[in-house]
Protein backbone atom coordinates (compact mmCIF):
# COMPACT_ATOMS: atom_id res chain seq x y z
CA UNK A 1 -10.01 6.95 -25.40
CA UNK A 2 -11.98 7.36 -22.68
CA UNK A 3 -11.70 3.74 -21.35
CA UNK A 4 -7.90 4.08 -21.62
CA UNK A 5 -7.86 6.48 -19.27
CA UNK A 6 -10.33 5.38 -16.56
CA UNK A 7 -8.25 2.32 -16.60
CA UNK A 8 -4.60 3.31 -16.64
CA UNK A 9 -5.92 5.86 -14.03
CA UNK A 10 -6.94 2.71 -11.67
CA UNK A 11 -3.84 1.32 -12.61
CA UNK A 12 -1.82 4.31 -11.42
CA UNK A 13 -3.45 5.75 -8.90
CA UNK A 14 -2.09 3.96 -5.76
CA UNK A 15 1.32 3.60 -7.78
CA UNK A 16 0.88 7.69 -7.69
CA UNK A 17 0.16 8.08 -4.03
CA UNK A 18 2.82 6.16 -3.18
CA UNK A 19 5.37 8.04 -4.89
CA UNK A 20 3.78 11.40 -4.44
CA UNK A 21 4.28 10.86 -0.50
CA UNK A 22 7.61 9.06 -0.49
CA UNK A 23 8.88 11.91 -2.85
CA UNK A 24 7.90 14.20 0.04
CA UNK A 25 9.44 12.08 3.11
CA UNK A 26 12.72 11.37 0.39
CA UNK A 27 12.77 15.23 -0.44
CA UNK A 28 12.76 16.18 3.42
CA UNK A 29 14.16 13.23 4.48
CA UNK A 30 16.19 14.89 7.52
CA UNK A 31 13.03 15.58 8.96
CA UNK A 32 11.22 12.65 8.82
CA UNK A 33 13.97 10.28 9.44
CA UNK A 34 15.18 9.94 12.75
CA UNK A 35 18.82 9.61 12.00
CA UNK A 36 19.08 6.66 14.59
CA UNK A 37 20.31 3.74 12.82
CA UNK A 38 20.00 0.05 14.58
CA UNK A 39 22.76 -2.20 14.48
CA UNK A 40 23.21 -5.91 15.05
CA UNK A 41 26.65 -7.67 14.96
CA UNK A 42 26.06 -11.94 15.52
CA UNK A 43 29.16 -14.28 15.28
CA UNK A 44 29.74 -17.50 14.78
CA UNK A 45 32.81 -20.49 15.07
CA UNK A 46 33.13 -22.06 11.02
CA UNK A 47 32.96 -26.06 10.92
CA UNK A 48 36.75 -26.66 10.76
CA UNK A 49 35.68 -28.46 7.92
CA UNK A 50 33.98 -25.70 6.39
CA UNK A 51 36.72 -23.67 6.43
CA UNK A 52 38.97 -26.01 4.69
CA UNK A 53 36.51 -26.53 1.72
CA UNK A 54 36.11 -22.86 1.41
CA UNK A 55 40.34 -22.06 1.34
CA UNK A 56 40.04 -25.53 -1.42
CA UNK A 57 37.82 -23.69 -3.64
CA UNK A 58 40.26 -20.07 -3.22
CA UNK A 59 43.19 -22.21 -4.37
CA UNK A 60 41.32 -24.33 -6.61
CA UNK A 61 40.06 -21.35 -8.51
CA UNK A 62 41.55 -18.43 -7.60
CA UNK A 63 40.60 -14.75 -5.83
CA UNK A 64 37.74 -12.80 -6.97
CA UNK A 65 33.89 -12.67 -7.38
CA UNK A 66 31.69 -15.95 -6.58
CA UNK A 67 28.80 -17.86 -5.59
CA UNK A 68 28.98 -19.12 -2.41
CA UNK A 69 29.60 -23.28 -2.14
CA UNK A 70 26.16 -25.37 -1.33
CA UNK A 71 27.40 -26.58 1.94
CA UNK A 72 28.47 -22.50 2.51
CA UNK A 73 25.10 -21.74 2.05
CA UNK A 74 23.42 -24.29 4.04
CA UNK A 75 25.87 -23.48 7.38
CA UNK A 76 25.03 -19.61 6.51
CA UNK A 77 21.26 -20.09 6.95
CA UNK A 78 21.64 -22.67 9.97
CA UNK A 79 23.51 -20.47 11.50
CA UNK A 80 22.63 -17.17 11.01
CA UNK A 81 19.35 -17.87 9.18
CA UNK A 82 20.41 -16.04 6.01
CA UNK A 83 20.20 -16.63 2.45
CA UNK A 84 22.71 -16.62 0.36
CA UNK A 85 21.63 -18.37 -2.75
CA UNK A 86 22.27 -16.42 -5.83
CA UNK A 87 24.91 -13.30 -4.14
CA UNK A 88 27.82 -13.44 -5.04
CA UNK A 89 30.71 -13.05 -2.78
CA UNK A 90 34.00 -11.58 -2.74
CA UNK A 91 36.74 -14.13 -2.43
CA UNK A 92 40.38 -13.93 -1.11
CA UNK A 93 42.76 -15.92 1.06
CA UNK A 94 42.41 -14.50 3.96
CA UNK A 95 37.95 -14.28 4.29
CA UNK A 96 35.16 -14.10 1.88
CA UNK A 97 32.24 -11.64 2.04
CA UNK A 98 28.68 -11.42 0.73
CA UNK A 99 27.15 -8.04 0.58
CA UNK A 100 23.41 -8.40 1.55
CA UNK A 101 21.99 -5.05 0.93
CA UNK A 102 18.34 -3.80 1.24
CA UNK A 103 15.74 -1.01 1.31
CA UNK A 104 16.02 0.83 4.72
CA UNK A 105 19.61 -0.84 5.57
CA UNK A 106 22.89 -2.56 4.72
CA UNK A 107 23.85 -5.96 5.95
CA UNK A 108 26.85 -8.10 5.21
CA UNK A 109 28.56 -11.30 6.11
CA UNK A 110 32.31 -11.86 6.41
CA UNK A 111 33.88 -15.14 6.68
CA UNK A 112 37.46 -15.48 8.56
CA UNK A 113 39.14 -18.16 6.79
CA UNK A 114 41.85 -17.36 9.39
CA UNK A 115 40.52 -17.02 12.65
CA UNK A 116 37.73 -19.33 11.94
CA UNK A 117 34.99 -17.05 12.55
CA UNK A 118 31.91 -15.62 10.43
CA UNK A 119 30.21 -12.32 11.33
CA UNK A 120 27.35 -10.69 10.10
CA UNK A 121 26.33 -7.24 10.48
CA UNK A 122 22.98 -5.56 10.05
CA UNK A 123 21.86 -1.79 10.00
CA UNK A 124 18.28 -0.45 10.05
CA UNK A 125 17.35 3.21 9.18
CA UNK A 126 13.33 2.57 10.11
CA UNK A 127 10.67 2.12 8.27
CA UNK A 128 11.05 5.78 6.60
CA UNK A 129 14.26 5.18 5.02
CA UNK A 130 12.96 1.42 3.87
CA UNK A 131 9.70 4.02 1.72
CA UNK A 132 12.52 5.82 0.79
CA UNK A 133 14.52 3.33 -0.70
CA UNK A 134 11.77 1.96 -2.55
CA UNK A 135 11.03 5.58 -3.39
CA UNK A 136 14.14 5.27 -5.17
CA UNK A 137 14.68 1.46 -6.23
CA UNK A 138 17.65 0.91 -4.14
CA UNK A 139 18.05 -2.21 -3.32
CA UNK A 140 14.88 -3.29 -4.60
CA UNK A 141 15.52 -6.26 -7.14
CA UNK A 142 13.74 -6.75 -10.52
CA UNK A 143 10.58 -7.73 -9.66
CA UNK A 144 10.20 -3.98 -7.91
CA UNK A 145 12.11 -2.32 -11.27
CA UNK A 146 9.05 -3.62 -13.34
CA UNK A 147 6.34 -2.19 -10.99
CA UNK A 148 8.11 1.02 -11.06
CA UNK A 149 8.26 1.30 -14.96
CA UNK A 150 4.54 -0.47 -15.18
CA UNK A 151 3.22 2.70 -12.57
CA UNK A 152 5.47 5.21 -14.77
CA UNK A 153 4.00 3.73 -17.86
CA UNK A 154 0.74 4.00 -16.60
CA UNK A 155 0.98 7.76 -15.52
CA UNK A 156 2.61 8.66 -18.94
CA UNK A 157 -0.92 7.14 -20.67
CA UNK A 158 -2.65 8.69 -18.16
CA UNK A 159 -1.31 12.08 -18.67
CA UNK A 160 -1.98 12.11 -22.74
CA UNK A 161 -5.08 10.93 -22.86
CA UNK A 162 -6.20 13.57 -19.62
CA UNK A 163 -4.36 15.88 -22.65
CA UNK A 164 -6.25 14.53 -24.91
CA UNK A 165 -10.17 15.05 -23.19
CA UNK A 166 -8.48 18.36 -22.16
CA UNK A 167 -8.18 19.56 -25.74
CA UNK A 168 -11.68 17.76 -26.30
CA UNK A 169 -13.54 20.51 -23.94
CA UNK A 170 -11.10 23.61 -23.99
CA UNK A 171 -13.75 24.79 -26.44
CA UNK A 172 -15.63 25.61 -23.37
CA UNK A 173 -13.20 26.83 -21.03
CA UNK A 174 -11.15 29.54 -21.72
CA UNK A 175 -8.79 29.14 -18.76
CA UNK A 176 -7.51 25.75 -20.23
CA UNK A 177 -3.93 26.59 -22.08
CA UNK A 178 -3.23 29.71 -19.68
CA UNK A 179 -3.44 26.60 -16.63
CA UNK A 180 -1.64 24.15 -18.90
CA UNK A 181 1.07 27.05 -19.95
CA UNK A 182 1.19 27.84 -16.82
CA UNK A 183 2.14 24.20 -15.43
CA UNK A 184 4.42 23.85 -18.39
CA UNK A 185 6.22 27.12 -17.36
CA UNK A 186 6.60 27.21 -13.57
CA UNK A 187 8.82 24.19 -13.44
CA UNK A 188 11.31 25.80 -15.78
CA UNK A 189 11.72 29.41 -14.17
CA UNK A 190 11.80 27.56 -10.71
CA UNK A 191 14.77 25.93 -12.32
CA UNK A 192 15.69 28.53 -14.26
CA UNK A 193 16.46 30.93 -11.49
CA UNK A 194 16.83 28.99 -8.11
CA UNK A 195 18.48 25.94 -8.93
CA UNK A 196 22.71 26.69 -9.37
């Protein structure tokens, strides 16, 4: 037992400083953010060619949700040194737009089948709202869902076997379940009578 927690106590303890803080800077966020968001329009003339392929592939198979073309992709990155692979855009007529969302920020591309022109727009919150976000998972992808569940995971073996060597030497200390009552209780009258 004692093994099991010394080592999902390693495991979680950077995991648990990280989210301790960011719970802080996401639970007063107003004050640690600075409000000031950056943003970055670029635009860019489509390949006449391009945009013929790309109206081909509406008609060919309709309006709605898809991946964007290879050659799409390939004029998306030269140009605006973005990657699309694997998004999937919204298709119509008249444009088609990939939503290219991220911790800290929102981006997006929009391609003017009509005018001929593709823009892309970028915000940035800072480096406080980017914590945040990963506070939070937003944006985050799969790979940063696993950590999350492998740090909660961690904590939750953490915190029963700590029970468990707790109960192993309350014997000795008679201030044990008051403390433990006591941290059981105080979240629940907090909630109880401030929260409406």
């Amino acid at each position: 037992m004692h093994e099991w927690h010394w080592i999902s106590s390693a495991v979680a303890l950077l995991g648990l400083l990280f989210f301790s803080v960011t719970g802080i800077t996401l639970n007063h966020a107003a004050s640690f953010e600075s409000g000031q968001q950056e943003f970055r329009t670029v635009s860019h003339e489509i390949p006449p060619a391009l945009v013929e392929e790309m109206a081909a592939a509406v008609r060919d198979y309709g309006e709605g949700e898809g991946e964007a073309l290879e050659s799409q992709r390939a004029w998306i990155k030269s140009a605006f040194g973005i990657e699309t692979a694997g998004r999937m855009g919204n298709w119509t007529a008249d444009q088609v737009d990939f939503s290219m969302e991220r911790p800290g920020g929102d981006a997006w591309i929009k391609l003017d089948l009509v005018r001929g022109m593709a823009e892309y727009h970028e915000t940035d919150a800072g480096w406080m709202a980017y914590f945040n976000d990963l506070h939070k998972g937003r944006h985050t992808g799969t790979a940063w869902a696993w950590f999350i569940d492998l740090i909660a995971a961690a904590c939750v073996i953490f915190a029963v076997t700590g029970f468990v060597i707790l109960k192993m030497h309350a014997v000795n200390r008679s201030l044990t379940w008051p403390l433990v009552g006591f941290g059981v209780l105080l979240p629940l009258v907090i909630a109880a009578l401030f929260i409406h």
